[in-house]
PDB file of N, CA and C in Angstrom:
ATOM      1  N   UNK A   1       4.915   9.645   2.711  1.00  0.00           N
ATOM      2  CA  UNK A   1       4.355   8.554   3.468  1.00  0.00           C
ATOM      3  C   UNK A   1       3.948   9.115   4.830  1.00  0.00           C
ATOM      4  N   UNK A   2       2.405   9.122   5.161  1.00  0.00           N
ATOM      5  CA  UNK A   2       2.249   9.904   6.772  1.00  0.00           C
ATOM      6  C   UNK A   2       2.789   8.909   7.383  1.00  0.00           C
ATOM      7  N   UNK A   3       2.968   9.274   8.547  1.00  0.00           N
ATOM      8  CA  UNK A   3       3.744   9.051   9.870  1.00  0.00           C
ATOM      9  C   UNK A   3       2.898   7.912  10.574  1.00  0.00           C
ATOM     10  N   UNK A   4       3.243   6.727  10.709  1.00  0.00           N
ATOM     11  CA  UNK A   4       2.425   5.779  11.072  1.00  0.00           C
ATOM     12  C   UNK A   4       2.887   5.472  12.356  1.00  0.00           C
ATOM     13  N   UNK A   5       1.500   4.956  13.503  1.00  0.00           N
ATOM     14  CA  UNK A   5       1.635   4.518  14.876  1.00  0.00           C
ATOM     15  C   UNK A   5       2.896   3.509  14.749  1.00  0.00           C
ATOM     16  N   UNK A   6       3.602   2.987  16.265  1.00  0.00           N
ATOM     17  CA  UNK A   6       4.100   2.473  16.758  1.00  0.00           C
ATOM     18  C   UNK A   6       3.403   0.765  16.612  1.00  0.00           C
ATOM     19  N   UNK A   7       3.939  -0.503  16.132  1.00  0.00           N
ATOM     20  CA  UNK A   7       3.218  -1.177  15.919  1.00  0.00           C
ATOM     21  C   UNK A   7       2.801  -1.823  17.591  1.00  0.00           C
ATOM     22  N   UNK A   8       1.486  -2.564  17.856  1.00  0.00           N
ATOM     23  CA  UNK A   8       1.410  -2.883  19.058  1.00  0.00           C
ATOM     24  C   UNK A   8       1.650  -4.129  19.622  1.00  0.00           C
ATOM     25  N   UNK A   9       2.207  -4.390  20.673  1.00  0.00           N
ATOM     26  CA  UNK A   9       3.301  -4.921  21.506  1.00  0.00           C
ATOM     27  C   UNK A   9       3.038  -6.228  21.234  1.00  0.00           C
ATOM     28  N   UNK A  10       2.046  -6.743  20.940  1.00  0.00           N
ATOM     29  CA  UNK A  10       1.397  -8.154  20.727  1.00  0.00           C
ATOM     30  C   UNK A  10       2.223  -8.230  19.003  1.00  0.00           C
ATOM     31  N   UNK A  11       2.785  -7.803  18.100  1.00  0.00           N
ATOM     32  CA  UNK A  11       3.397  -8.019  16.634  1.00  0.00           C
ATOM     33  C   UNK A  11       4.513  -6.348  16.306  1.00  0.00           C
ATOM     34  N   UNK A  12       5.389  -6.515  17.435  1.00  0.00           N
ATOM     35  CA  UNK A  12       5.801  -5.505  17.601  1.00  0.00           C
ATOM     36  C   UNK A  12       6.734  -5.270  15.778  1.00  0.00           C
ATOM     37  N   UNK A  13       7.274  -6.475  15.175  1.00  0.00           N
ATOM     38  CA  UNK A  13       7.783  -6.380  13.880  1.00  0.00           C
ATOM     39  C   UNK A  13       7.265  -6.558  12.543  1.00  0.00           C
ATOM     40  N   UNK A  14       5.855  -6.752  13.152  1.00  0.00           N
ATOM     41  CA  UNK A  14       5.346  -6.928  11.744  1.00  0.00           C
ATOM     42  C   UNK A  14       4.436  -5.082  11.538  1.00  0.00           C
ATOM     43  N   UNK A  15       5.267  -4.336  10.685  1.00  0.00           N
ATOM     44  CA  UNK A  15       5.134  -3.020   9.922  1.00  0.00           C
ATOM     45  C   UNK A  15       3.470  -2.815   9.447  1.00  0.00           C
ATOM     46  N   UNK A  16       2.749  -3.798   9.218  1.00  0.00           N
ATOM     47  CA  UNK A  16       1.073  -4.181   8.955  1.00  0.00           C
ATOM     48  C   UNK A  16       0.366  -4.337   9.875  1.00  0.00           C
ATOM     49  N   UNK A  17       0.608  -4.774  10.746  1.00  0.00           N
ATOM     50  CA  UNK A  17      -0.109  -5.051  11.978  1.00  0.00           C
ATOM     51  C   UNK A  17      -0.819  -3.727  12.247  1.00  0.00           C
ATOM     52  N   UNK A  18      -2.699  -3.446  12.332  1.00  0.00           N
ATOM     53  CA  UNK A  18      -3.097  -2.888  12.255  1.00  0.00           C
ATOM     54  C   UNK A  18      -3.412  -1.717  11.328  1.00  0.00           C
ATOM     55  N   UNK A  19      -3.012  -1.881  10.117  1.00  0.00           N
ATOM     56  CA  UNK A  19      -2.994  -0.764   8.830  1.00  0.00           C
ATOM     57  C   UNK A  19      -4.546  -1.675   8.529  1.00  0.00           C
ATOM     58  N   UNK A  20      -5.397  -1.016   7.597  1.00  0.00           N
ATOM     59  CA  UNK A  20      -5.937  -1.286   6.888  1.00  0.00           C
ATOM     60  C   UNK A  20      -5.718  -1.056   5.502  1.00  0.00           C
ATOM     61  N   UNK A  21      -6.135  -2.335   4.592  1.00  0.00           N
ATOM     62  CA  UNK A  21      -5.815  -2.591   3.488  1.00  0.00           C
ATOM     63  C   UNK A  21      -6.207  -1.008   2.469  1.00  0.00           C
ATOM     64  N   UNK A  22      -7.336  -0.491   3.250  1.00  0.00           N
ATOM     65  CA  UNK A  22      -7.621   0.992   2.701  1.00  0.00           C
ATOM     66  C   UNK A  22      -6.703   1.949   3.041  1.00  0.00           C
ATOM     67  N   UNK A  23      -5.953   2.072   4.098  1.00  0.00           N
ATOM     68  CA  UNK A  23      -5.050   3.104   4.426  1.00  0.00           C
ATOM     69  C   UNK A  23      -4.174   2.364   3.996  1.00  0.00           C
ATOM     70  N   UNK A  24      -3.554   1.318   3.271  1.00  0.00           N
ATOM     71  CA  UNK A  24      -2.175   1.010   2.229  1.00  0.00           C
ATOM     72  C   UNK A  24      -2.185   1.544   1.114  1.00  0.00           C
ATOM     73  N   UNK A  25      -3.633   1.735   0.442  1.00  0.00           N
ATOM     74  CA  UNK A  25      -4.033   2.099  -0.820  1.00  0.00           C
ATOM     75  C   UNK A  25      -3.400   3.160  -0.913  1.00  0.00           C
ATOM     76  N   UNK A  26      -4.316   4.279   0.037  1.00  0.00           N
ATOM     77  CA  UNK A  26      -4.407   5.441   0.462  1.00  0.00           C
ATOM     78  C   UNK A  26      -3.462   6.400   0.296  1.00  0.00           C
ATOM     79  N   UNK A  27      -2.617   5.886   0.964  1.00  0.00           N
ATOM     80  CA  UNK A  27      -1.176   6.358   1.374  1.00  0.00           C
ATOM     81  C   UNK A  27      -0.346   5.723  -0.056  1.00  0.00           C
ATOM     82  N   UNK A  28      -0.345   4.470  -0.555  1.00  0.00           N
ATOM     83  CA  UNK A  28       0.419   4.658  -1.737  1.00  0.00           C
ATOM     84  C   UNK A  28       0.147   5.230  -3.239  1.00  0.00           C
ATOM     85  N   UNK A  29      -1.180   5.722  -2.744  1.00  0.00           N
ATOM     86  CA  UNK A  29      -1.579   6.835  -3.979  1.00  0.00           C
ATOM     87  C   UNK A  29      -1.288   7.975  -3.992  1.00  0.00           C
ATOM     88  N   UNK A  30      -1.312   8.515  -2.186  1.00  0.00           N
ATOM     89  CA  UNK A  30      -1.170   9.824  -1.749  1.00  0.00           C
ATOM     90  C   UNK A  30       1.106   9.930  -2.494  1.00  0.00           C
ATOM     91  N   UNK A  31       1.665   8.394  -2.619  1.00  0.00           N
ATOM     92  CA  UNK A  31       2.927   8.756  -2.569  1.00  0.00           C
ATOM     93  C   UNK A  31       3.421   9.112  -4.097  1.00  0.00           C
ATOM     94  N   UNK A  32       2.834   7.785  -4.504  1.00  0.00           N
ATOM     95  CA  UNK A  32       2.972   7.242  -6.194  1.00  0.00           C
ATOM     96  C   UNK A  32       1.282   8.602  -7.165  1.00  0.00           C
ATOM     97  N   UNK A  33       0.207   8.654  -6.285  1.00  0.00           N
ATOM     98  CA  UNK A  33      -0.291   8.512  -7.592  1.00  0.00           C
ATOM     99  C   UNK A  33      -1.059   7.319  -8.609  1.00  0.00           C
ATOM    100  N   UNK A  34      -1.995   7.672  -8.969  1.00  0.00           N
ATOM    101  CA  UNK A  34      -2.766   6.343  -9.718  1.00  0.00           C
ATOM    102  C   UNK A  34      -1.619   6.336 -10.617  1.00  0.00           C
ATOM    103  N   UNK A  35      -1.103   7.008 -11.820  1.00  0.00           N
ATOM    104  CA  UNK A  35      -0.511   7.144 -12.308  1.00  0.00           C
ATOM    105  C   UNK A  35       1.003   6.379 -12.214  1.00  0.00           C
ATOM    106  N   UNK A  36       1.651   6.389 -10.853  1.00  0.00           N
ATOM    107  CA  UNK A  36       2.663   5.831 -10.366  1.00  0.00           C
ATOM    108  C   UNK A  36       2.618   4.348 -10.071  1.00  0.00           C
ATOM    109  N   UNK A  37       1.104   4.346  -9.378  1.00  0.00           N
ATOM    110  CA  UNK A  37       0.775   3.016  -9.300  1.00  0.00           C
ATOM    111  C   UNK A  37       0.571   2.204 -10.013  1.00  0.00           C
ATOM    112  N   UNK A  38      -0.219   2.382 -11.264  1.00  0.00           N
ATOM    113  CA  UNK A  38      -0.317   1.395 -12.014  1.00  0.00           C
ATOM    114  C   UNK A  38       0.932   1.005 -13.116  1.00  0.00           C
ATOM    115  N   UNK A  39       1.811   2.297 -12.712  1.00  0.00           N
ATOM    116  CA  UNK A  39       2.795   1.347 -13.503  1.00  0.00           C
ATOM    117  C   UNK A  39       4.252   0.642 -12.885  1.00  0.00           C
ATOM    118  N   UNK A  40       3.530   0.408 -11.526  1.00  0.00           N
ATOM    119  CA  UNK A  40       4.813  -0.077 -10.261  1.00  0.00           C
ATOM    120  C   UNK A  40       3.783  -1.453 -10.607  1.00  0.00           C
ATOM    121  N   UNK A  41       2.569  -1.509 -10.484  1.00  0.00           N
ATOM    122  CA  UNK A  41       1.602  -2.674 -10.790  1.00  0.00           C
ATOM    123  C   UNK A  41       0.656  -2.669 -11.595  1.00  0.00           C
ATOM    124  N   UNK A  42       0.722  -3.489 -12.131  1.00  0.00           N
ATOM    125  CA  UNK A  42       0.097  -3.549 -13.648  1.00  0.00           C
ATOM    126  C   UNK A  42      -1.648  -3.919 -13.200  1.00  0.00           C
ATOM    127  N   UNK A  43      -2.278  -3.683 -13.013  1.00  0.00           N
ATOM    128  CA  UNK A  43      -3.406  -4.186 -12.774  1.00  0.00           C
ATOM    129  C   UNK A  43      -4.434  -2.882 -12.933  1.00  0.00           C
ATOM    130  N   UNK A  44      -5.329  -3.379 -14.190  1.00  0.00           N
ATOM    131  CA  UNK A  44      -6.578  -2.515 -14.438  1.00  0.00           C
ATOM    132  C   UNK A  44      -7.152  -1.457 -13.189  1.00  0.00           C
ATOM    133  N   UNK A  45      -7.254  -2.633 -12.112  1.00  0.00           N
ATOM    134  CA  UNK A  45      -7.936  -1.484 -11.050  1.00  0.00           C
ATOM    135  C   UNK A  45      -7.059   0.135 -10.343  1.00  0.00           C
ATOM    136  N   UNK A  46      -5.387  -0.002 -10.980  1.00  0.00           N
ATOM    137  CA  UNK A  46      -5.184   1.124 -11.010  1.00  0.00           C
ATOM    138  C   UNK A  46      -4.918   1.996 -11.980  1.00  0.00           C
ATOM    139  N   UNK A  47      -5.149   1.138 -12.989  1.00  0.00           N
ATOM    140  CA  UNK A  47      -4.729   2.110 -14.551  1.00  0.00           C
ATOM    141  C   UNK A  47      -6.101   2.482 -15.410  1.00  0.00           C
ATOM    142  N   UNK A  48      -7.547   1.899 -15.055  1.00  0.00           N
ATOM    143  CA  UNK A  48      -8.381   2.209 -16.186  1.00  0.00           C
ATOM    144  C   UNK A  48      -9.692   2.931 -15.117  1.00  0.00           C
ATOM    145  N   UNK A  49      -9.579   4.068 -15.055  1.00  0.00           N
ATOM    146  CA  UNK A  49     -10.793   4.877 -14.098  1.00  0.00           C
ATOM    147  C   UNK A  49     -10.507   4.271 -12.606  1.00  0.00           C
ATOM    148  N   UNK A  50      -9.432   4.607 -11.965  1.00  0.00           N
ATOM    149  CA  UNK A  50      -8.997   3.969 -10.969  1.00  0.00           C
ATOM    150  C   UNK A  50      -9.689   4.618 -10.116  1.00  0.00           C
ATOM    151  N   UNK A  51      -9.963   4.148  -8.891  1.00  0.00           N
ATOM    152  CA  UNK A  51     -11.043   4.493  -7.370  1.00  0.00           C
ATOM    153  C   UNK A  51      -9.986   4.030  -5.852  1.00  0.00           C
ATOM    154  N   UNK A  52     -10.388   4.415  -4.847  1.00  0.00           N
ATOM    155  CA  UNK A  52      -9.803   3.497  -3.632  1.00  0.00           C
ATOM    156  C   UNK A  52     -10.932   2.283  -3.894  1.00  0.00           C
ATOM    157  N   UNK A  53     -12.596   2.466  -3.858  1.00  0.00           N
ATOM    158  CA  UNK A  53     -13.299   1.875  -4.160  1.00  0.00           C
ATOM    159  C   UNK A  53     -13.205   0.743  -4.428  1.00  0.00           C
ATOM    160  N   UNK A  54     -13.069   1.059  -6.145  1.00  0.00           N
ATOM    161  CA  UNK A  54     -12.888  -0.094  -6.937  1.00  0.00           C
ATOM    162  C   UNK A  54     -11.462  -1.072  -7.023  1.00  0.00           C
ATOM    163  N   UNK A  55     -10.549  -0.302  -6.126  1.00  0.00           N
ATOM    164  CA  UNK A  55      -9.000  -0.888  -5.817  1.00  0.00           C
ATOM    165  C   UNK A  55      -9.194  -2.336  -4.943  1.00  0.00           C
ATOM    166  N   UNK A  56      -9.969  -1.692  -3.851  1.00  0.00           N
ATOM    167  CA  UNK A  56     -10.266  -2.733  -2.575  1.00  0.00           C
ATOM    168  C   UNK A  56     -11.134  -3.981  -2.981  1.00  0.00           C
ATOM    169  N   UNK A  57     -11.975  -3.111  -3.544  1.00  0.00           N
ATOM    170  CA  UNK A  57     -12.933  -4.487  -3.913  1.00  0.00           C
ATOM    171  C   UNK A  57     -11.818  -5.505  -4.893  1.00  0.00           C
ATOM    172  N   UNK A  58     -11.086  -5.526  -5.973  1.00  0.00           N
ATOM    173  CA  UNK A  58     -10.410  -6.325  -6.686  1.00  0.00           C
ATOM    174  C   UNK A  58      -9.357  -6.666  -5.449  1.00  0.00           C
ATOM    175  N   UNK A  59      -8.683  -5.847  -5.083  1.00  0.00           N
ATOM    176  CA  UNK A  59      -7.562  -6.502  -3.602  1.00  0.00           C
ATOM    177  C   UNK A  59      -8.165  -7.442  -2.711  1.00  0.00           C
ATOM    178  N   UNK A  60      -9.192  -7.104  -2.369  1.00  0.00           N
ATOM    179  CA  UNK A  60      -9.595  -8.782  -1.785  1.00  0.00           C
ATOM    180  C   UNK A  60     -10.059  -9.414  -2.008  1.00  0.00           C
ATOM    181  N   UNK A  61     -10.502  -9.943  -3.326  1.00  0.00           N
ATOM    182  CA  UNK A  61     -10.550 -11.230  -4.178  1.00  0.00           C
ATOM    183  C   UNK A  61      -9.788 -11.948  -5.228  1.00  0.00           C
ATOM    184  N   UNK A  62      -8.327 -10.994  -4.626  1.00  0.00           N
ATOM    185  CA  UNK A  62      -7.045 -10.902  -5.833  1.00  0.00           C
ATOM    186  C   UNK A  62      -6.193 -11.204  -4.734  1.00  0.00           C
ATOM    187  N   UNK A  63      -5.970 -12.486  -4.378  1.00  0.00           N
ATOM    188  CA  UNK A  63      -4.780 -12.574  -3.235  1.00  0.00           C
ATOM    189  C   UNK A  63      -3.232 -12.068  -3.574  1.00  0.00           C
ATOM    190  N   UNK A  64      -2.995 -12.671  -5.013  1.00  0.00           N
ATOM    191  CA  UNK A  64      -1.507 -12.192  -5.480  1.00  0.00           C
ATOM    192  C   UNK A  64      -1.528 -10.758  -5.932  1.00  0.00           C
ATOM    193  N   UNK A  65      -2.335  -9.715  -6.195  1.00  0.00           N
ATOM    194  CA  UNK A  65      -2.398  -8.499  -6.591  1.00  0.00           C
ATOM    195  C   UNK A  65      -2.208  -8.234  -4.975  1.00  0.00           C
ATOM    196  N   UNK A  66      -3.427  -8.263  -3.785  1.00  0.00           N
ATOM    197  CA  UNK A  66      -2.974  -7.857  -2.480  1.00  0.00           C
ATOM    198  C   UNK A  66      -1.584  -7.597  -1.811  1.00  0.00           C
ATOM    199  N   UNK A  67      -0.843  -9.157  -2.260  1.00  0.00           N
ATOM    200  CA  UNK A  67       0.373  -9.169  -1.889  1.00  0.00           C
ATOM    201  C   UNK A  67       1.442  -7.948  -2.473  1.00  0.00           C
ATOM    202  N   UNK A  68       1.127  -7.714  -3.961  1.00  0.00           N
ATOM    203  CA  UNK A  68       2.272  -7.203  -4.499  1.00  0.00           C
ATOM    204  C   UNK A  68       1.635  -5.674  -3.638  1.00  0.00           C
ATOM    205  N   UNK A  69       0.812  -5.139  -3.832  1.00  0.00           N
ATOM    206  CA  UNK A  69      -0.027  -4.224  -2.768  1.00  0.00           C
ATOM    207  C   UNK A  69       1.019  -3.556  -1.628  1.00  0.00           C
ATOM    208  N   UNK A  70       0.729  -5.123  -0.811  1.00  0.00           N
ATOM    209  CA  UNK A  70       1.448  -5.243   0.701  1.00  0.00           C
ATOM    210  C   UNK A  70       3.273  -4.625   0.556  1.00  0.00           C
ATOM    211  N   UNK A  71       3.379  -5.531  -0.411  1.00  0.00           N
ATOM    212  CA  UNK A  71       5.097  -5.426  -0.765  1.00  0.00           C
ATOM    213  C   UNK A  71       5.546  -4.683  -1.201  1.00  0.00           C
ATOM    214  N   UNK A  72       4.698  -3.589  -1.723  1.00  0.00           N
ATOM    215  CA  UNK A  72       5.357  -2.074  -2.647  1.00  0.00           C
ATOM    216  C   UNK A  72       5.142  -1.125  -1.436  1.00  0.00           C
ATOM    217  N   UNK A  73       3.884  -1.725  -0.460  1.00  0.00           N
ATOM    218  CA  UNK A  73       4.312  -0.763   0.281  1.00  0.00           C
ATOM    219  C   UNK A  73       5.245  -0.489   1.841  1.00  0.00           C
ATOM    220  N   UNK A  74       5.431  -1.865   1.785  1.00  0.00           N
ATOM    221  CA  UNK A  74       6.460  -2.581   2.576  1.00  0.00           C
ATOM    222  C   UNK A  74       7.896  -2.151   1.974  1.00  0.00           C
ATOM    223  N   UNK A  75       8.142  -1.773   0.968  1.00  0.00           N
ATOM    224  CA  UNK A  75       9.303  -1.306  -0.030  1.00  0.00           C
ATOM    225  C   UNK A  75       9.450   0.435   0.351  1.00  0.00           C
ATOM    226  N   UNK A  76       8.565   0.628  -0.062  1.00  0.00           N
ATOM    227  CA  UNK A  76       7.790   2.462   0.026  1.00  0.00           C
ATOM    228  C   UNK A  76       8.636   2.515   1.320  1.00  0.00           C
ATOM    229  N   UNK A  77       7.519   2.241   2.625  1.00  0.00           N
ATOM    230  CA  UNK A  77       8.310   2.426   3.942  1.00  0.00           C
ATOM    231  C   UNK A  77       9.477   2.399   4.300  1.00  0.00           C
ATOM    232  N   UNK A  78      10.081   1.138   3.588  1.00  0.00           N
ATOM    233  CA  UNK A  78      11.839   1.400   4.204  1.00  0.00           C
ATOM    234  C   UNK A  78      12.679   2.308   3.455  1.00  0.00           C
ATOM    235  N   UNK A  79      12.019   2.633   2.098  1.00  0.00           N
ATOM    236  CA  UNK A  79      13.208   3.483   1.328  1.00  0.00           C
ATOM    237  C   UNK A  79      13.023   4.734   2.087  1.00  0.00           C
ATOM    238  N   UNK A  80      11.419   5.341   2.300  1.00  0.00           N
ATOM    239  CA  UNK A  80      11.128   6.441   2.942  1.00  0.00           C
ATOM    240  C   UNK A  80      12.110   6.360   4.237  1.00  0.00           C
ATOM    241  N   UNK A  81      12.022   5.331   5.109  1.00  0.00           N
ATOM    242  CA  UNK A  81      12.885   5.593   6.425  1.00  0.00           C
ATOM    243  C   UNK A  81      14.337   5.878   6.065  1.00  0.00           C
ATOM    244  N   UNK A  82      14.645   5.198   4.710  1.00  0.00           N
ATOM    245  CA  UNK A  82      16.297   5.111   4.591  1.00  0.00           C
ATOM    246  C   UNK A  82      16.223   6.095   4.173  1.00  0.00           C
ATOM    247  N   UNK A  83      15.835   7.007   3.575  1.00  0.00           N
ATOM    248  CA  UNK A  83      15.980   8.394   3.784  1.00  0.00           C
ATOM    249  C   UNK A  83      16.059   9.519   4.137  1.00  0.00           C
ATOM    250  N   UNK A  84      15.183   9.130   5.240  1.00  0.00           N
ATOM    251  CA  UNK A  84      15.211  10.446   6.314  1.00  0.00           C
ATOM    252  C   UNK A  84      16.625  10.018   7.476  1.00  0.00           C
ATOM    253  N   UNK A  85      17.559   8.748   6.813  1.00  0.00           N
ATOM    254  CA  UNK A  85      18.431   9.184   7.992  1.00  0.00           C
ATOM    255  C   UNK A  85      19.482  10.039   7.447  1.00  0.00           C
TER     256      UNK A  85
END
């Protein structure tokens, strides 16, 4: 998981604040893998000729796919932190 900014002072606890939905992808492909991904989430756009591309475009017209998105990698982050202590 790269090393992400400090969130800014205006949503100092919300971990999203300022990510883009492309650098969530990004980074949970760079962790998982298409491969990893589509089977943490079941959804075509990461299991059948998967893209960042073609990920984003279905993530934002897929509100409940976005979410699970948000939440694996909201998951990702804290196990990663609980590990490096």
């Amino acid at each position: 998981m790269p090393n992400l900014p400090a969130p800014p002072d205006d949503q100092p606890r919300n971990p999203l604040h300022g990510l883009t939905l492309q650098h969530i992808v990004e980074a949970l492909v760079d962790y998982y893998g298409w491969e990893g991904l589509g089977q943490r989430i079941a959804v075509r756009c990461f299991t059948d000729d998967p893209s960042v591309a073609s990920s984003l475009k279905f993530l934002r017209k897929t509100p409940w796919a976005r979410e699970k998105v948000e939440g694996l990698y909201l998951f990702t982050l804290r196990e990663s932190r609980r590990q490096q202590r």
